[in-house]
C-alpha atoms as a PDB file:
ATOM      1  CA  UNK A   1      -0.006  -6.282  -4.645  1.00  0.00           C
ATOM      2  CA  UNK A   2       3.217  -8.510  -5.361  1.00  0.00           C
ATOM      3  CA  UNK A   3       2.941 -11.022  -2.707  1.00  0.00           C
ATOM      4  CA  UNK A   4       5.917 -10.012  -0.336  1.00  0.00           C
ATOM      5  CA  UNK A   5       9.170 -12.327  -0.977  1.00  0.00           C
ATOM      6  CA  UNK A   6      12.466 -12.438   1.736  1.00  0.00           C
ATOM      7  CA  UNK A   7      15.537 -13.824   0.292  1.00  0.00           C
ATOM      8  CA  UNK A   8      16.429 -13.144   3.985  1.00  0.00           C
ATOM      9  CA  UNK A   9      13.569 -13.410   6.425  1.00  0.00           C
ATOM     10  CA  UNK A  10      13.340  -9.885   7.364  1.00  0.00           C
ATOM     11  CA  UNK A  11      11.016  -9.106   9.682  1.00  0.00           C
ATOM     12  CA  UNK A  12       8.371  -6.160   9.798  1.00  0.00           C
ATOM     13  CA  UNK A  13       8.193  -4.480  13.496  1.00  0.00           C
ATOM     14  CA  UNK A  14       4.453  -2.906  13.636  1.00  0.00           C
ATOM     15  CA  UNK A  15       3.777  -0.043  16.762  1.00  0.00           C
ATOM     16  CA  UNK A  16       0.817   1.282  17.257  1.00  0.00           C
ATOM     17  CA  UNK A  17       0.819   5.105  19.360  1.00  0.00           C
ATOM     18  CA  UNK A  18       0.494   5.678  22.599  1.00  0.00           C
ATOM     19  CA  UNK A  19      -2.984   6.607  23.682  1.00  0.00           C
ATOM     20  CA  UNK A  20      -4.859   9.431  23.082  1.00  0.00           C
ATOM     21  CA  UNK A  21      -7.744  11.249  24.116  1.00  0.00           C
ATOM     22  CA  UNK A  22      -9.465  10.535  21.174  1.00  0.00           C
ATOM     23  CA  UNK A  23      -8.384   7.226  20.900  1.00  0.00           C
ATOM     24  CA  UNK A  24      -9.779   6.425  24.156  1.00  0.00           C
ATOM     25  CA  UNK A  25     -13.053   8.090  23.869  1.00  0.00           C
ATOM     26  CA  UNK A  26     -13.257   5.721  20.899  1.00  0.00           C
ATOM     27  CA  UNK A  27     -13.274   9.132  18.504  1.00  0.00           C
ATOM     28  CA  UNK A  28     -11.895   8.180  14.669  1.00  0.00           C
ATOM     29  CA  UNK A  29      -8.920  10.056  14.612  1.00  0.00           C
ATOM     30  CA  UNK A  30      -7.467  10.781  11.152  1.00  0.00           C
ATOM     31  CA  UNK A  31      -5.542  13.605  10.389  1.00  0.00           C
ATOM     32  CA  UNK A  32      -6.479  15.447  12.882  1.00  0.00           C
ATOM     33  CA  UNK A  33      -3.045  16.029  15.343  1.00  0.00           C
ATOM     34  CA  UNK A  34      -4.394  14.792  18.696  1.00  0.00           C
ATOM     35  CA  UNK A  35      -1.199  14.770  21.085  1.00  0.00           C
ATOM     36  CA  UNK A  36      -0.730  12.011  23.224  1.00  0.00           C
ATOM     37  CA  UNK A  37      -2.053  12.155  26.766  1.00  0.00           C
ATOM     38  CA  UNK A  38      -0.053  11.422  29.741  1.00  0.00           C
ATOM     39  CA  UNK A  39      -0.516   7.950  29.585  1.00  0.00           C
ATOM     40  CA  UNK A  40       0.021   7.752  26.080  1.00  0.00           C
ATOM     41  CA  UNK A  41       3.671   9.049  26.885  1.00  0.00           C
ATOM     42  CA  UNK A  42       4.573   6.874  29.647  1.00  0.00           C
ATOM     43  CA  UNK A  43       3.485   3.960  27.271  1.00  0.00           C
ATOM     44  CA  UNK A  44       5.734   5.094  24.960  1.00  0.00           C
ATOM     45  CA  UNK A  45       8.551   5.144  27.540  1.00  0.00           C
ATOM     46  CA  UNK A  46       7.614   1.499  27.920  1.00  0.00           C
ATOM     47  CA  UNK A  47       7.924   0.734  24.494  1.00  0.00           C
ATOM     48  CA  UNK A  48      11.227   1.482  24.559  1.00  0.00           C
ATOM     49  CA  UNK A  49      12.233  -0.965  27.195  1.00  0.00           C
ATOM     50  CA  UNK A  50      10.587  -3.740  25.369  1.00  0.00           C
ATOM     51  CA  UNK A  51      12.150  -2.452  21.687  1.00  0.00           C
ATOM     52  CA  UNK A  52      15.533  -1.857  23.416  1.00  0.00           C
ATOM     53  CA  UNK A  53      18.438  -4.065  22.276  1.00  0.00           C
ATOM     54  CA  UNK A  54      16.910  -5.224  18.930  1.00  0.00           C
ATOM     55  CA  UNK A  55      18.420  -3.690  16.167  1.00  0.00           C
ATOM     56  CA  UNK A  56      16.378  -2.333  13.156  1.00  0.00           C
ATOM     57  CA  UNK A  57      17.961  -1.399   9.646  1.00  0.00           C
ATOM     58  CA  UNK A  58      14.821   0.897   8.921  1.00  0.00           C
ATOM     59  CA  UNK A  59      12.567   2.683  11.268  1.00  0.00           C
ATOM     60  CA  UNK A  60       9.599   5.047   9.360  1.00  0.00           C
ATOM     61  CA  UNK A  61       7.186   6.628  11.197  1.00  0.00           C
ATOM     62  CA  UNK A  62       4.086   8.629  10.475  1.00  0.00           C
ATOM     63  CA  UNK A  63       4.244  12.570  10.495  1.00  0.00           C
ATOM     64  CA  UNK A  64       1.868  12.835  13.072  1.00  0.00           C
ATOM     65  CA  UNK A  65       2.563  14.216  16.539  1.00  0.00           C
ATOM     66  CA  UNK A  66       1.166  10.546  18.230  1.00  0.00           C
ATOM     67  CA  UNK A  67       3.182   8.482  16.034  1.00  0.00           C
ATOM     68  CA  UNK A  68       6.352  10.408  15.997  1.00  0.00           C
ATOM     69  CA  UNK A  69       6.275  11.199  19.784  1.00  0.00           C
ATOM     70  CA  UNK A  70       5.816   7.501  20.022  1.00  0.00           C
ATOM     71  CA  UNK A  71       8.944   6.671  18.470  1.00  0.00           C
ATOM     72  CA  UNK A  72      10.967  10.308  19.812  1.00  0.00           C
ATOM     73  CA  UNK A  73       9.618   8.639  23.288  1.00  0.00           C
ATOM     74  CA  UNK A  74      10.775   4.867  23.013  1.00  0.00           C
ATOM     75  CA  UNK A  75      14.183   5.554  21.971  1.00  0.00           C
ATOM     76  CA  UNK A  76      14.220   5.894  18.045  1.00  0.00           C
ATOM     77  CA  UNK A  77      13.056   9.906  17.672  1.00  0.00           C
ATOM     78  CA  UNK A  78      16.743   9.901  15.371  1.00  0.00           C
ATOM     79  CA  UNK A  79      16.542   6.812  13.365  1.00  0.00           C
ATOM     80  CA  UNK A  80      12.664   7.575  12.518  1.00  0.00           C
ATOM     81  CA  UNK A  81      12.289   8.451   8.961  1.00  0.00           C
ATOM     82  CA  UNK A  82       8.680  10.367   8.844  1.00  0.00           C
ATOM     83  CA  UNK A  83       6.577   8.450   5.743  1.00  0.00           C
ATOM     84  CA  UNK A  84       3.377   9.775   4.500  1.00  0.00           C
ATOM     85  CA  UNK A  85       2.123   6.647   3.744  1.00  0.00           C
ATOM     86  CA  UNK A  86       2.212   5.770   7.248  1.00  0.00           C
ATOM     87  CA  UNK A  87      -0.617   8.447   8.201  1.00  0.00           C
ATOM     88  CA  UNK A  88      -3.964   7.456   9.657  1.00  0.00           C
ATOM     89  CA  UNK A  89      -7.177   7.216   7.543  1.00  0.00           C
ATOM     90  CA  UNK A  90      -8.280  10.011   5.878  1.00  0.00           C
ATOM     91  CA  UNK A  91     -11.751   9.990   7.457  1.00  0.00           C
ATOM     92  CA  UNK A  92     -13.505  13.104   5.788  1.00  0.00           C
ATOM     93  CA  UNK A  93     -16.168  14.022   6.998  1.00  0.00           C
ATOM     94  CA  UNK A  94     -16.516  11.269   9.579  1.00  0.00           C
ATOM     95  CA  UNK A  95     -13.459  12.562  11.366  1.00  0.00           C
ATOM     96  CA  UNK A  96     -13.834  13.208  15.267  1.00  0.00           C
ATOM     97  CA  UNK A  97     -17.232  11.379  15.004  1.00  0.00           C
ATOM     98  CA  UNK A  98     -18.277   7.710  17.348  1.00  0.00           C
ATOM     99  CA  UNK A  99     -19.407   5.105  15.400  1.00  0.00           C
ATOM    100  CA  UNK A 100     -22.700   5.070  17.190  1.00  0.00           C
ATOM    101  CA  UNK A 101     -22.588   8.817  15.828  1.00  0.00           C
ATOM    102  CA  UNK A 102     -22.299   7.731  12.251  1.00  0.00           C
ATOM    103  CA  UNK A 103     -24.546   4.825  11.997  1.00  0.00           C
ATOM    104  CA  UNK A 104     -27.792   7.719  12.931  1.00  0.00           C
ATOM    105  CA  UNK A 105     -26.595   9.311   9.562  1.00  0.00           C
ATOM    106  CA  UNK A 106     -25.521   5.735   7.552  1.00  0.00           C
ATOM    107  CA  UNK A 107     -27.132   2.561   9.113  1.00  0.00           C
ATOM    108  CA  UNK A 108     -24.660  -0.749  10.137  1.00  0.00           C
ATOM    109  CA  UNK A 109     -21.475   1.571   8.861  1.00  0.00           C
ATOM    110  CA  UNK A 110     -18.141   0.373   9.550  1.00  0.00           C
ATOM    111  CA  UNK A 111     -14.567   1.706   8.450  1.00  0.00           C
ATOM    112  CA  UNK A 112     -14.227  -1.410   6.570  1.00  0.00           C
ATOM    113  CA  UNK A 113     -17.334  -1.655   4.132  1.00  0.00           C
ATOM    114  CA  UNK A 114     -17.965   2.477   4.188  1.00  0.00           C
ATOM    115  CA  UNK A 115     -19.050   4.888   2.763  1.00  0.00           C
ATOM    116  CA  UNK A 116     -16.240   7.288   3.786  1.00  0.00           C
ATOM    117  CA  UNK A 117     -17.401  10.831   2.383  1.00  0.00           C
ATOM    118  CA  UNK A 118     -14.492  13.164   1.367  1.00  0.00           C
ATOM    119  CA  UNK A 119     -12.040  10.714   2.507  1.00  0.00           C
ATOM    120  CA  UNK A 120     -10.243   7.817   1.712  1.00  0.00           C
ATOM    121  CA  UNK A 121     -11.277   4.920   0.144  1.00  0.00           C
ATOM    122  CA  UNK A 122      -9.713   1.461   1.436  1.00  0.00           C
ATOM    123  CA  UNK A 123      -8.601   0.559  -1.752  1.00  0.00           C
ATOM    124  CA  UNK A 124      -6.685   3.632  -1.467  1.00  0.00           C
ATOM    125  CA  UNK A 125      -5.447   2.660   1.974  1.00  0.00           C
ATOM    126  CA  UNK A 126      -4.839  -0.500   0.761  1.00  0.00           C
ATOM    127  CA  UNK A 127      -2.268   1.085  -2.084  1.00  0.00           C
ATOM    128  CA  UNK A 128      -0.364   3.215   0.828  1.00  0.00           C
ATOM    129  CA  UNK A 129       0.047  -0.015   2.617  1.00  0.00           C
ATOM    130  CA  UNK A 130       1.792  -1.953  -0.274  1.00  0.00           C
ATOM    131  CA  UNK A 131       3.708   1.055  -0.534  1.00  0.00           C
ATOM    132  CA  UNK A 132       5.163   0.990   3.158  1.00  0.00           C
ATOM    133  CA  UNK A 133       5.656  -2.913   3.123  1.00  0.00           C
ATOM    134  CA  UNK A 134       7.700  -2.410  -0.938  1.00  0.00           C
ATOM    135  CA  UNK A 135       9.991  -0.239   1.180  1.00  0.00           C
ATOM    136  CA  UNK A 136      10.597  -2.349   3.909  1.00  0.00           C
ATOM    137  CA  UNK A 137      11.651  -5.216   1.877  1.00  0.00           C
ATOM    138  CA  UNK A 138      13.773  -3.287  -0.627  1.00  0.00           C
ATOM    139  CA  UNK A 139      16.615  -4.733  -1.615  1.00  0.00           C
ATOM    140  CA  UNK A 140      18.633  -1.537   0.660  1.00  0.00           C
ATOM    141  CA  UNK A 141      16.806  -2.639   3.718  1.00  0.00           C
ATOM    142  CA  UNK A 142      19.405  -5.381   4.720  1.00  0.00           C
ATOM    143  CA  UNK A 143      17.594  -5.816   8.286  1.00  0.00           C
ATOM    144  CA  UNK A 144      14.331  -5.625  10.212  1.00  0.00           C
ATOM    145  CA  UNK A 145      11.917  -2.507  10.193  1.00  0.00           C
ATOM    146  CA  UNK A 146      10.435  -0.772  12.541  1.00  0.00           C
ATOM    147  CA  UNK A 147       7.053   1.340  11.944  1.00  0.00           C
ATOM    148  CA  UNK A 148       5.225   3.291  14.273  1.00  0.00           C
ATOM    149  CA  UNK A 149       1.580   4.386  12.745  1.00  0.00           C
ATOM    150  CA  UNK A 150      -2.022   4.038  13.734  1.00  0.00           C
ATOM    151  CA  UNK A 151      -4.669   1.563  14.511  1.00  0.00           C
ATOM    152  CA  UNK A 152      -6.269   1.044  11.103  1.00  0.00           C
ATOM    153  CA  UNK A 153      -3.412   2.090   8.668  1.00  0.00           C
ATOM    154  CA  UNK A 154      -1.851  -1.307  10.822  1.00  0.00           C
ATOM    155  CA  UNK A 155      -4.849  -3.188  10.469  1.00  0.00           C
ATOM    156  CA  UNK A 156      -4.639  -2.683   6.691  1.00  0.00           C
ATOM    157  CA  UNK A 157      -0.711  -3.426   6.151  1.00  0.00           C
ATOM    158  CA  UNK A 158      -1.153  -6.565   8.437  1.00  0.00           C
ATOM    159  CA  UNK A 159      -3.886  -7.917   5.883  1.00  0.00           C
ATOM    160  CA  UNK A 160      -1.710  -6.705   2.886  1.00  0.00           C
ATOM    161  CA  UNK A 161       1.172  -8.617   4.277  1.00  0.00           C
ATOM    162  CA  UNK A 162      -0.565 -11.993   4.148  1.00  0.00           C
ATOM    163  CA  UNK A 163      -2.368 -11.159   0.693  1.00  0.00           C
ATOM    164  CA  UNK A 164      -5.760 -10.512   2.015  1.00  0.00           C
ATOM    165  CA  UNK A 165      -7.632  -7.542   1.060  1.00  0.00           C
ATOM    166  CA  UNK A 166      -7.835  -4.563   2.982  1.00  0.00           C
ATOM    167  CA  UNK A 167     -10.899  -4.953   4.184  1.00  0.00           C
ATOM    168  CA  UNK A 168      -9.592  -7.703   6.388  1.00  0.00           C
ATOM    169  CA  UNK A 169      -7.646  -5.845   8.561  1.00  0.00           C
ATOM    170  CA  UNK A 170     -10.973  -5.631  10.202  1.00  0.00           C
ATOM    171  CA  UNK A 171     -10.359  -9.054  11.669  1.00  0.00           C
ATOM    172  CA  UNK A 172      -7.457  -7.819  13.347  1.00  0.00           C
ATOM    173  CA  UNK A 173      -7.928  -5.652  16.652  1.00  0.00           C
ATOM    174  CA  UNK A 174      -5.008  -3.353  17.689  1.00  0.00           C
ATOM    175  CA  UNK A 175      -4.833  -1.793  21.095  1.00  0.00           C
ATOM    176  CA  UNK A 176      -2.626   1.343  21.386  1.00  0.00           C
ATOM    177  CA  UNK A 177       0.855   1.062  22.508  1.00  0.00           C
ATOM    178  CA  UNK A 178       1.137  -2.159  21.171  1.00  0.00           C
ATOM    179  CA  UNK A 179       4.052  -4.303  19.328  1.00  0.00           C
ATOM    180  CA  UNK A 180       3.286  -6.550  16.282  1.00  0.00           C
ATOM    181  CA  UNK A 181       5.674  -8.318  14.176  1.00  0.00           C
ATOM    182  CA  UNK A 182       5.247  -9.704  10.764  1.00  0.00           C
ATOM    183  CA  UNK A 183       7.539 -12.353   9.532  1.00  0.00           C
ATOM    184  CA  UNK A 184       7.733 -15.701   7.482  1.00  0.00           C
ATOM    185  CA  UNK A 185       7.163 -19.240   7.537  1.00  0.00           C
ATOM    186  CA  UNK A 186      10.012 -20.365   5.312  1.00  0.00           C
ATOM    187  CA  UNK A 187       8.982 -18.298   2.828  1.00  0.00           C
ATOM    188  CA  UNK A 188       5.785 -17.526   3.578  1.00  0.00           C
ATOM    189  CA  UNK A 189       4.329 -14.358   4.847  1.00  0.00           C
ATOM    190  CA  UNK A 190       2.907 -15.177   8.320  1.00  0.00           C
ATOM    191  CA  UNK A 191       2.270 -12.631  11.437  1.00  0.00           C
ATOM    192  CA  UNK A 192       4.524 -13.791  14.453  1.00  0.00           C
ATOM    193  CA  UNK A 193       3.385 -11.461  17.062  1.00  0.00           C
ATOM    194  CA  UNK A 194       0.277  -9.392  17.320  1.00  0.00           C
ATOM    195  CA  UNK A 195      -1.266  -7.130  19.689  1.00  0.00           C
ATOM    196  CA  UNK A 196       1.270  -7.643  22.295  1.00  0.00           C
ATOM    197  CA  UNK A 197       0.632  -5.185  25.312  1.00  0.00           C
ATOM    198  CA  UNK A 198       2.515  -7.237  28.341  1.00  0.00           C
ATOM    199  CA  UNK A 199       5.272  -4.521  28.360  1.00  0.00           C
ATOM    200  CA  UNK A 200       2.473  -1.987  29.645  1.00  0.00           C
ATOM    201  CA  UNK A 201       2.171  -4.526  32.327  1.00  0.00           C
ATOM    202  CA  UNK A 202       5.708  -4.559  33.681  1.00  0.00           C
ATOM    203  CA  UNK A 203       7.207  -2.554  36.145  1.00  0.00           C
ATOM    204  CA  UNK A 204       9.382   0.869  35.850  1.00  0.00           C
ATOM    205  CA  UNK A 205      12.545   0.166  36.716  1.00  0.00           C
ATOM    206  CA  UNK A 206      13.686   2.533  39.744  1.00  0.00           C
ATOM    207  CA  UNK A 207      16.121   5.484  38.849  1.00  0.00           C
ATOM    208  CA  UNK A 208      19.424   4.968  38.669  1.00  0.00           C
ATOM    209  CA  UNK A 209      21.072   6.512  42.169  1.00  0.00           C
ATOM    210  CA  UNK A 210      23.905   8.936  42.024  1.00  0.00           C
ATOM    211  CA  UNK A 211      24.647   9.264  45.813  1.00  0.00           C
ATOM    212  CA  UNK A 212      26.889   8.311  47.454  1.00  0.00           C
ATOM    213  CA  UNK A 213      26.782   5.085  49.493  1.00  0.00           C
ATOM    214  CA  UNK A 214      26.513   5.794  53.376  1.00  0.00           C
ATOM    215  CA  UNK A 215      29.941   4.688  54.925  1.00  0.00           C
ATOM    216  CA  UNK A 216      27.997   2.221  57.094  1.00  0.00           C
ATOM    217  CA  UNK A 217      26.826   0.595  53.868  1.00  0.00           C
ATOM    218  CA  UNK A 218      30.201   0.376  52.251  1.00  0.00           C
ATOM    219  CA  UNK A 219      32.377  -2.574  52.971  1.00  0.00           C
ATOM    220  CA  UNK A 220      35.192  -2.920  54.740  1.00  0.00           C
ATOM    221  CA  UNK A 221      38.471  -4.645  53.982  1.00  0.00           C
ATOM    222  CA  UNK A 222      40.353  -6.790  56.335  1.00  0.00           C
END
């Protein structure tokens, strides 16, 4: 990959879905469409409170129900651009599966050293990644972008980004729900922000009211 150059430091905004039912039995979800559970959506909701106000001159999301809910959910369901290259892992045959599962059938397997039968390779994950980061820093973005995708197709691009091979976005956990943000160090590719999960922390703000104020509350003038 070309190593990622910003005449104007643009940054990359990274969101990972809201959770999942297989995401949170630990299941490898690929292209199977797993909706988001309630949870999931009222993480979502929160994403959009901590997204709110910053504005992005390219939002892509993947296809997937869990990604594009995501973004539909946060605020930015009409902006989102839906990107193929943004899809999970094709897992093949490994999809739905635990790891603890897999490693009965292929001893000390991981994701990130495989074998991954009838699915993707990394390198090949690897080459949708430089794809999705070419886009954001075309010379047409003039601003930030804003992705919403999956847990290991964001491990991978964060690696990319710096110029480490894909296989190093195992060194990089990602929680769902969360916000990462790739930027620059004059004009170096650095990662500002990762894993950030503090707006699933902070409280829903109360519902606007629409009645009217008693007339004991209202005040009175001289």
């Amino acid at each position: 990959m070309t190593e990622p150059t910003a005449p104007v430091e643009r940054q990359v905004w990274l969101v990972r879905h809201g959770e999942t039912e297989w995401a949170r039995l630990g299941r490898h979800t690929g292209r199977t469409d797993i909706p988001l559970t309630k949870t999931g959506r009222t993480q979502a909701e929160a994403l959009g409170r901590r997204l709110d106000g910053h504005p992005f001159s390219l939002v892509l999301t993947s296809p997937l129900s869990r990604a594009a809910d995501t973004a539909s959910l946060s605020g930015f369901g009409a902006q989102a651009e839906p990107d193929p290259d943004l899809m999970e892992w094709d897992y093949g045959a490994l999809e739905g599966r635990l790891t603890a599962d897999i490693r009965d059938e292929y001893p000390d397997w991981s994701i990130w050293a495989g074998p991954w039968p009838g699915g993707e390779t990394i390198d090949q994950v690897g080459a949708r990644a430089d794809r999705v980061i070419a886009r954001c820093l075309a010379p047409d973005v003039a601003g930030d972008a804003l992705l919403f995708s999956h847990g290991h197709l964001l491990r991978v691009l964060g690696a990319r980004w710096l110029g480490l091979p894909a296989a190093s976005g195992g060194l990089f956990a990602l929680s769902t729900a969360t916000v990462s943000i790739l930027g620059w160090d004059r004009d170096r590719p650095v990662i500002e922000t990762w894993n950030e999960d503090c707006h699933l922390d902070a409280p829903t703000p109360p519902a606007a009211s629409t009645a009217a104020p008693h007339p004991a509350d209202r005040a009175t003038r001289p």
